[in-house]
N, C-alpha and C. Protein backbone atom coordinates (compact mmCIF):
# COMPACT_ATOMS: atom_id res chain seq x y z
N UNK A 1 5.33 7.76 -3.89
CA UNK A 1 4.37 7.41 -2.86
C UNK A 1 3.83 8.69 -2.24
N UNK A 2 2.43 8.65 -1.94
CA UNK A 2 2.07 9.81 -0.93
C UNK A 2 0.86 8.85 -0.18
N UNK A 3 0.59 10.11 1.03
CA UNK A 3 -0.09 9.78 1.76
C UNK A 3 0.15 9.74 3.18
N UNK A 4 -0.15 8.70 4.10
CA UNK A 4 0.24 7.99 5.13
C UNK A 4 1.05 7.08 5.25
N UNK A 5 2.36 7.50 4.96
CA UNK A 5 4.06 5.83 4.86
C UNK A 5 4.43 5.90 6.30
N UNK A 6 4.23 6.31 7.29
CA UNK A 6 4.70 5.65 8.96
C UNK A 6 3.18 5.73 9.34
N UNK A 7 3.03 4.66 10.13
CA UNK A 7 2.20 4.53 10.68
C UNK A 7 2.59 4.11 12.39
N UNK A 8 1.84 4.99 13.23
CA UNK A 8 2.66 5.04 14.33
C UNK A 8 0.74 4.85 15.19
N UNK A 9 0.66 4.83 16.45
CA UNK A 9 -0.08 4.32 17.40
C UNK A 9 -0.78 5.58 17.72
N UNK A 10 -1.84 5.95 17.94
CA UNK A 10 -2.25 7.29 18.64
C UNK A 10 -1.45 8.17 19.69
N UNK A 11 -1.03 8.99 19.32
CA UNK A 11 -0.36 9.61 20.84
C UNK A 11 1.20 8.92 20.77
N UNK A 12 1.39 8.73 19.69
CA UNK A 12 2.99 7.61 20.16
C UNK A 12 3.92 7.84 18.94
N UNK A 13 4.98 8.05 18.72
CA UNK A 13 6.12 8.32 17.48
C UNK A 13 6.33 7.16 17.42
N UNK A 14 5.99 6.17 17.74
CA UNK A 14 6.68 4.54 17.80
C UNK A 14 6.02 3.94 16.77
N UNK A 15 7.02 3.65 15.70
CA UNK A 15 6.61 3.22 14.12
C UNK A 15 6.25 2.18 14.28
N UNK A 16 5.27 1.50 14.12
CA UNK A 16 4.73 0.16 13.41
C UNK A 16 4.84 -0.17 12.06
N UNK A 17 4.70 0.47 11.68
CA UNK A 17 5.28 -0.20 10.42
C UNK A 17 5.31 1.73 9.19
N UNK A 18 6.53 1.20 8.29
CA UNK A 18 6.85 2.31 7.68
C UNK A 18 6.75 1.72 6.03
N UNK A 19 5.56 2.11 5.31
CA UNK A 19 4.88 1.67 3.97
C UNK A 19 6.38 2.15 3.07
N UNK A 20 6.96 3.01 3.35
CA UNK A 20 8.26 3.06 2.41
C UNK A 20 9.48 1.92 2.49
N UNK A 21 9.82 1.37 3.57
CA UNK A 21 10.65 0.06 3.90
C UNK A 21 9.91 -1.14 3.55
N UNK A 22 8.85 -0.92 3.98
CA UNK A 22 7.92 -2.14 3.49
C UNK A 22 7.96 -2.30 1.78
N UNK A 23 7.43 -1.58 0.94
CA UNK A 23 8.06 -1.80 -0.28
C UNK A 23 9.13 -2.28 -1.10
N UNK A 24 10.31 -1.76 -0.17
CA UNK A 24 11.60 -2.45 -1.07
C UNK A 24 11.25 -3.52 -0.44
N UNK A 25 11.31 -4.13 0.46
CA UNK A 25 11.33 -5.35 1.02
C UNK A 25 10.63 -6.44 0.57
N UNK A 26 9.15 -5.80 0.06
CA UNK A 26 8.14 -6.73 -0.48
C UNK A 26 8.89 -6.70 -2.37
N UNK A 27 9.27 -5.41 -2.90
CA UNK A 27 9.89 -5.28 -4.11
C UNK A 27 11.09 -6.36 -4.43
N UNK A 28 11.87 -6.89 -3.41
CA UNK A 28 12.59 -7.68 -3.11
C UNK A 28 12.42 -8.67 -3.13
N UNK A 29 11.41 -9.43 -2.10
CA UNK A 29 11.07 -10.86 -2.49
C UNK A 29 10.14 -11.33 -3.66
N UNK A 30 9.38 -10.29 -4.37
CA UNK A 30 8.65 -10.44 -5.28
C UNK A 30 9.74 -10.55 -6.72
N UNK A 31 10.84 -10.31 -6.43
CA UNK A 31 11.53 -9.71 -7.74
C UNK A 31 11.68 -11.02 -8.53
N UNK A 32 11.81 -12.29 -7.98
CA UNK A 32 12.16 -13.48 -8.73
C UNK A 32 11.20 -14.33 -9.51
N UNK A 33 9.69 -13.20 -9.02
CA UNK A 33 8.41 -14.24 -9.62
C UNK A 33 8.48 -13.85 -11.07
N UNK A 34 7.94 -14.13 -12.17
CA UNK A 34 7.74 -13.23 -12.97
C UNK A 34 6.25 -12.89 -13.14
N UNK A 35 5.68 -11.67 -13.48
CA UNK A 35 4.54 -10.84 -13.79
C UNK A 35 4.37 -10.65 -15.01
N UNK A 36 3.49 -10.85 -15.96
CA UNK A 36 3.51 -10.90 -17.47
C UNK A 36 3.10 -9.44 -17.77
N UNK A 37 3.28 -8.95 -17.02
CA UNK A 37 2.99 -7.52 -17.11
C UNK A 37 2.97 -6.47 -15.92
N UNK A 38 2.97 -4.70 -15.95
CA UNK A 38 2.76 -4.19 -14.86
C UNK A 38 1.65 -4.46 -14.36
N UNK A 39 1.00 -4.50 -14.31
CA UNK A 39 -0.71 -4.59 -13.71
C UNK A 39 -0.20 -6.08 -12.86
N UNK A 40 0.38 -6.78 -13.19
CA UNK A 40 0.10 -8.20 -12.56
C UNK A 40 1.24 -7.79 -11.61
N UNK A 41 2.67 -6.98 -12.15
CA UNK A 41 3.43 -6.64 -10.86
C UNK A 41 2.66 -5.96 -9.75
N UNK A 42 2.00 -4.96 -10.08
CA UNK A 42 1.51 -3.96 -8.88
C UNK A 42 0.48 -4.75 -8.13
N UNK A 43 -0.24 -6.19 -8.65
CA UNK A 43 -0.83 -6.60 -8.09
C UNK A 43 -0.51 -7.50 -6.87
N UNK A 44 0.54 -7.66 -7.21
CA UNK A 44 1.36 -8.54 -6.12
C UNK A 44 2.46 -7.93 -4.95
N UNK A 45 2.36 -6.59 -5.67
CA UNK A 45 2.77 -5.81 -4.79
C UNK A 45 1.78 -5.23 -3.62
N UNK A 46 0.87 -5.02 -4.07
CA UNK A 46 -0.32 -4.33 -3.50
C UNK A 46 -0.87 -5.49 -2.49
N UNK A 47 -1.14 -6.48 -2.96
CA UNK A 47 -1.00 -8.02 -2.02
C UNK A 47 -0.42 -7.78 -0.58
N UNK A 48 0.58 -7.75 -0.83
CA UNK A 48 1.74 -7.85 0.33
C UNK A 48 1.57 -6.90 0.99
N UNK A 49 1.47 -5.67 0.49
CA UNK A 49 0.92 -4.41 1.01
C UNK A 49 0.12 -4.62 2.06
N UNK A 50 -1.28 -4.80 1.70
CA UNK A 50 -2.41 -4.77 2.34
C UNK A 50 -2.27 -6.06 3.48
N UNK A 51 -1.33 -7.33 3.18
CA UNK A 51 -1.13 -8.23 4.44
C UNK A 51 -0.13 -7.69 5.15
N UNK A 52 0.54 -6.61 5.41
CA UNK A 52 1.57 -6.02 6.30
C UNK A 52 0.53 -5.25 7.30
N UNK A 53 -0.54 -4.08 6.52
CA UNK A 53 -1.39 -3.72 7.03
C UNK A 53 -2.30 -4.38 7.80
N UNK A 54 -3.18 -5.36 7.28
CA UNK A 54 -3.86 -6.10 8.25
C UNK A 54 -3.06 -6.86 9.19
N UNK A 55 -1.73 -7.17 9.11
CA UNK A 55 -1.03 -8.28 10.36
C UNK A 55 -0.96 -7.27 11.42
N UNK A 56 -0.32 -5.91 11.15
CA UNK A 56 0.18 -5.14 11.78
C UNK A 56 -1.20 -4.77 12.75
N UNK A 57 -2.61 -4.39 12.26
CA UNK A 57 -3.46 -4.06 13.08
C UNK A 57 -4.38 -5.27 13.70
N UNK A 58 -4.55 -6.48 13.16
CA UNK A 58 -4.75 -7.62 13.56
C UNK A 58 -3.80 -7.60 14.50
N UNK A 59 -2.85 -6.82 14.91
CA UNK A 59 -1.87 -7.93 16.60
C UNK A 59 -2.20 -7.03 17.53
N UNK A 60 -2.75 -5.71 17.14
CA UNK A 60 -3.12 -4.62 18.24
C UNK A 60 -2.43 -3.97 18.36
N UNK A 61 -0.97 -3.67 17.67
CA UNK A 61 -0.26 -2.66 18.10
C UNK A 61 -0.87 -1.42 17.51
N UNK A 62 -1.54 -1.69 16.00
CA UNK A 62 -2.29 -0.87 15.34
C UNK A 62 -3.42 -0.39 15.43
N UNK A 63 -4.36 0.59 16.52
CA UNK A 63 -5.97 0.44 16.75
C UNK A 63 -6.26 1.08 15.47
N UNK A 64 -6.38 1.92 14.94
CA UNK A 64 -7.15 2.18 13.56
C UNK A 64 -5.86 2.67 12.73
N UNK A 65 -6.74 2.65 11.46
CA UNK A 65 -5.89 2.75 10.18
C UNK A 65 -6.05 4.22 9.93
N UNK A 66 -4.83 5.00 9.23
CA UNK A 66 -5.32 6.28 9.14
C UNK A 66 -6.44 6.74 8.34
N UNK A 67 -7.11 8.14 8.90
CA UNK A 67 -8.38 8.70 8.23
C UNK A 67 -7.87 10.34 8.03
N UNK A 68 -8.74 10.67 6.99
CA UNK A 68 -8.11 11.88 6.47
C UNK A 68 -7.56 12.13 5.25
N UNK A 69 -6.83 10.69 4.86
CA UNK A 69 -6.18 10.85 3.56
C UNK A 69 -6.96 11.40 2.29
N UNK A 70 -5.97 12.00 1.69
CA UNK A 70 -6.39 12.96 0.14
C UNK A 70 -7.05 11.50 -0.65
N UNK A 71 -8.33 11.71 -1.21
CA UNK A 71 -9.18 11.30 -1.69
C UNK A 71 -9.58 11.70 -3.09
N UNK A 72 -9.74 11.42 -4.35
CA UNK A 72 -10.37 12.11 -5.54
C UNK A 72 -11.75 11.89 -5.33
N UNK A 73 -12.33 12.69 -6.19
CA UNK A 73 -14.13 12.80 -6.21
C UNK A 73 -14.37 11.36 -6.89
N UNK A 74 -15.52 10.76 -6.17
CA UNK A 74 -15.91 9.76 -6.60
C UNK A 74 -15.24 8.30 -6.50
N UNK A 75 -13.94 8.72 -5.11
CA UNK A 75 -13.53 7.76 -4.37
C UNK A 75 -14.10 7.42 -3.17
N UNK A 76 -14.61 6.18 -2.85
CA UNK A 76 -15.15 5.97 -1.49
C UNK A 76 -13.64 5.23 0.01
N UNK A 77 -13.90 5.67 0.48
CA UNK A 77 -13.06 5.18 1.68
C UNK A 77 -12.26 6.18 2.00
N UNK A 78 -11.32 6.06 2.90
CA UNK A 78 -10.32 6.93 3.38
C UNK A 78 -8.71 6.26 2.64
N UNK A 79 -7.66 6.80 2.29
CA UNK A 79 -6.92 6.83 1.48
C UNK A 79 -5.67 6.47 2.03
N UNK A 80 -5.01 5.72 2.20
CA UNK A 80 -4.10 5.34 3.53
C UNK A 80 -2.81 6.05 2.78
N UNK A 81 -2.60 5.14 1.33
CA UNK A 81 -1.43 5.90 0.42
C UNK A 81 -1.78 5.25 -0.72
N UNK A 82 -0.49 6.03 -1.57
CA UNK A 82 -0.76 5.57 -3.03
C UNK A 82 0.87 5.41 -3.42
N UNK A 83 0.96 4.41 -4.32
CA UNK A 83 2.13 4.07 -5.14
C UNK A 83 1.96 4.49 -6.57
N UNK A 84 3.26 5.00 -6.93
CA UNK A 84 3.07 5.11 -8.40
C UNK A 84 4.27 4.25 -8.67
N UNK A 85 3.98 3.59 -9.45
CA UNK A 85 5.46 2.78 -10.43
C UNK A 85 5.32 3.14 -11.81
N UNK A 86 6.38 3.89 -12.40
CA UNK A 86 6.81 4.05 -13.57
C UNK A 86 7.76 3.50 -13.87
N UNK A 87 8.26 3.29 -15.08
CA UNK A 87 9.66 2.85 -16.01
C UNK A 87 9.43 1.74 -16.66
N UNK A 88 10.30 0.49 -16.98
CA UNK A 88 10.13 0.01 -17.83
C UNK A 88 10.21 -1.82 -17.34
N UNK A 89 9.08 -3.22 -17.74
CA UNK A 89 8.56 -3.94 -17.75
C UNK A 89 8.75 -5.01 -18.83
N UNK A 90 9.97 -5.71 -18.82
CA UNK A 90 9.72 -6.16 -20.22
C UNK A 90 10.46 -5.54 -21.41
N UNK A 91 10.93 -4.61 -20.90
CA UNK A 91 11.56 -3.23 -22.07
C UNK A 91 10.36 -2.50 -22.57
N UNK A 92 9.17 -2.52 -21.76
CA UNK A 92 8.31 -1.48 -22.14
C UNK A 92 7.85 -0.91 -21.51
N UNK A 93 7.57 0.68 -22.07
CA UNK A 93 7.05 2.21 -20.86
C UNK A 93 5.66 1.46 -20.15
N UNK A 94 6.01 1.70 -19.00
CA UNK A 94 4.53 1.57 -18.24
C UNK A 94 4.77 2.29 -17.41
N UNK A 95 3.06 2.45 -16.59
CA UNK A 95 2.90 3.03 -15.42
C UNK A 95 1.39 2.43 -14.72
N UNK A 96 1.65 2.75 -13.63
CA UNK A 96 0.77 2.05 -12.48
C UNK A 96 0.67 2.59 -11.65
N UNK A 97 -0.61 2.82 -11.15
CA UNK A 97 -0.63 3.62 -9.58
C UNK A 97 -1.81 2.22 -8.30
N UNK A 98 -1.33 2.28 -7.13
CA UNK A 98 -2.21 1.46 -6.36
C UNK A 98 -2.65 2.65 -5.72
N UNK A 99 -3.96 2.35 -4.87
CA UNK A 99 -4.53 3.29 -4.00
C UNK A 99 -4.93 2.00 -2.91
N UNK A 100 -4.65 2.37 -1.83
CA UNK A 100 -4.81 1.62 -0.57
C UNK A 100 -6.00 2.39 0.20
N UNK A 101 -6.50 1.84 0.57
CA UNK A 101 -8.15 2.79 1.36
C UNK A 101 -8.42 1.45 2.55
N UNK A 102 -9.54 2.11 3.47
CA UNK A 102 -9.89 1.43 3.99
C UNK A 102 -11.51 2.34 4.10
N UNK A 103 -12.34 1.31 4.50
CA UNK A 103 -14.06 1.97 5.02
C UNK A 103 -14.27 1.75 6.34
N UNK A 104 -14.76 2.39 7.33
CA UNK A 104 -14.50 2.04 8.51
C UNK A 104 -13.44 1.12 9.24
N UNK A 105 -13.13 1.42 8.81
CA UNK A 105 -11.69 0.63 9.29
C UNK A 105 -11.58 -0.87 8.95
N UNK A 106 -12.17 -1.56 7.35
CA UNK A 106 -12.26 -2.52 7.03
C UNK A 106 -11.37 -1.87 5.76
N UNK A 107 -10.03 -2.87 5.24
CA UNK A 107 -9.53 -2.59 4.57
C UNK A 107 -10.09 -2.59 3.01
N UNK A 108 -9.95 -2.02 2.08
CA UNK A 108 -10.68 -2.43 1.05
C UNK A 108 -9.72 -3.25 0.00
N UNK A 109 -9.98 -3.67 -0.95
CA UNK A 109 -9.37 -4.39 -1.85
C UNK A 109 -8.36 -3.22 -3.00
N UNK A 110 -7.14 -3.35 -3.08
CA UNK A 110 -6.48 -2.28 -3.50
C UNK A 110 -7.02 -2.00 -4.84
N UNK A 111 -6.73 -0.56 -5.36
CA UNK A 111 -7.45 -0.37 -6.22
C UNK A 111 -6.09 0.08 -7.46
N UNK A 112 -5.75 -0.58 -8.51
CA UNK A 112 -4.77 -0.86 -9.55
C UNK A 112 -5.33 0.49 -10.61
C-alpha cells in the first residue's frame, strides 16, 4: 500500500479511519465469497474500500479527502492510496493494483 492509510481531521492526530486496518477487516469478511478471479477479488475489495471512505466523510468527522497524493501522468484526480495484491488465486500468479482518487472531493470509481 502507499499513499494516504490514516486519515485524521485537519489540525487533529485523531484517526478516523486507518486504510491499513480497514483492509484486513474488509479482506476478512470478503474471504468466504468466492471471486472467479483477481480482478473480481480486488473489485470487491475496492468496493468496501471506497464505502468506508464515503461513510466516514458522509458523518462529518471527515471534511475533505486527502489532496496531494503521488499521481502518474495522465491520471486525473488526487490519489488517496493504492493497493497492490500479489501471490496466488486459484493456484495462479497474479497481480493487481487499485488506485483510489477522488476529484474535488467527489470520490471517483476505483480504478483496477
Amino acid at each position: 500500500m502507499t499513499g494516504t492509510l490514516v486519515l485524521t481531521p485537519k489540525d487533529s492526530e485523531i484517526v478516523v479511519l486507518d486504510l491499513r486496518n480497514e483492509i484486513v477487516s474488509v479482506a476478512a469478511s470478503i474471504s468466504q465469497r468466492q471471486s472467479t478471479n483477481l480482478y473480481g477479488y480486488a473489485k470487491r475489495l475496492s468496493k468496501e474500500l471506497v464505502g468506508a471512505l464515503r461513510q466516514v466523510k458522509s458523518s462529518g468527522v471527515l471534511e475533505e479527502y486527502p489532496t496531494g497524493g503521488n499521481s502518474f501522468s495522465g491520471e486525473t484526480g488526487n490519489t488517496i492510496a493504492r493497493i497492490f495484491l500479489d501471490g496466488y488465486y486459484h493456484n495462479q500468479p497474479g497481480r493487481a493494483s487499485i488506485r483510489i482518487s477522488h476529484s474535488d472531493q467527489i470520490l471517483a470509481d476505483p480504478q483496477i
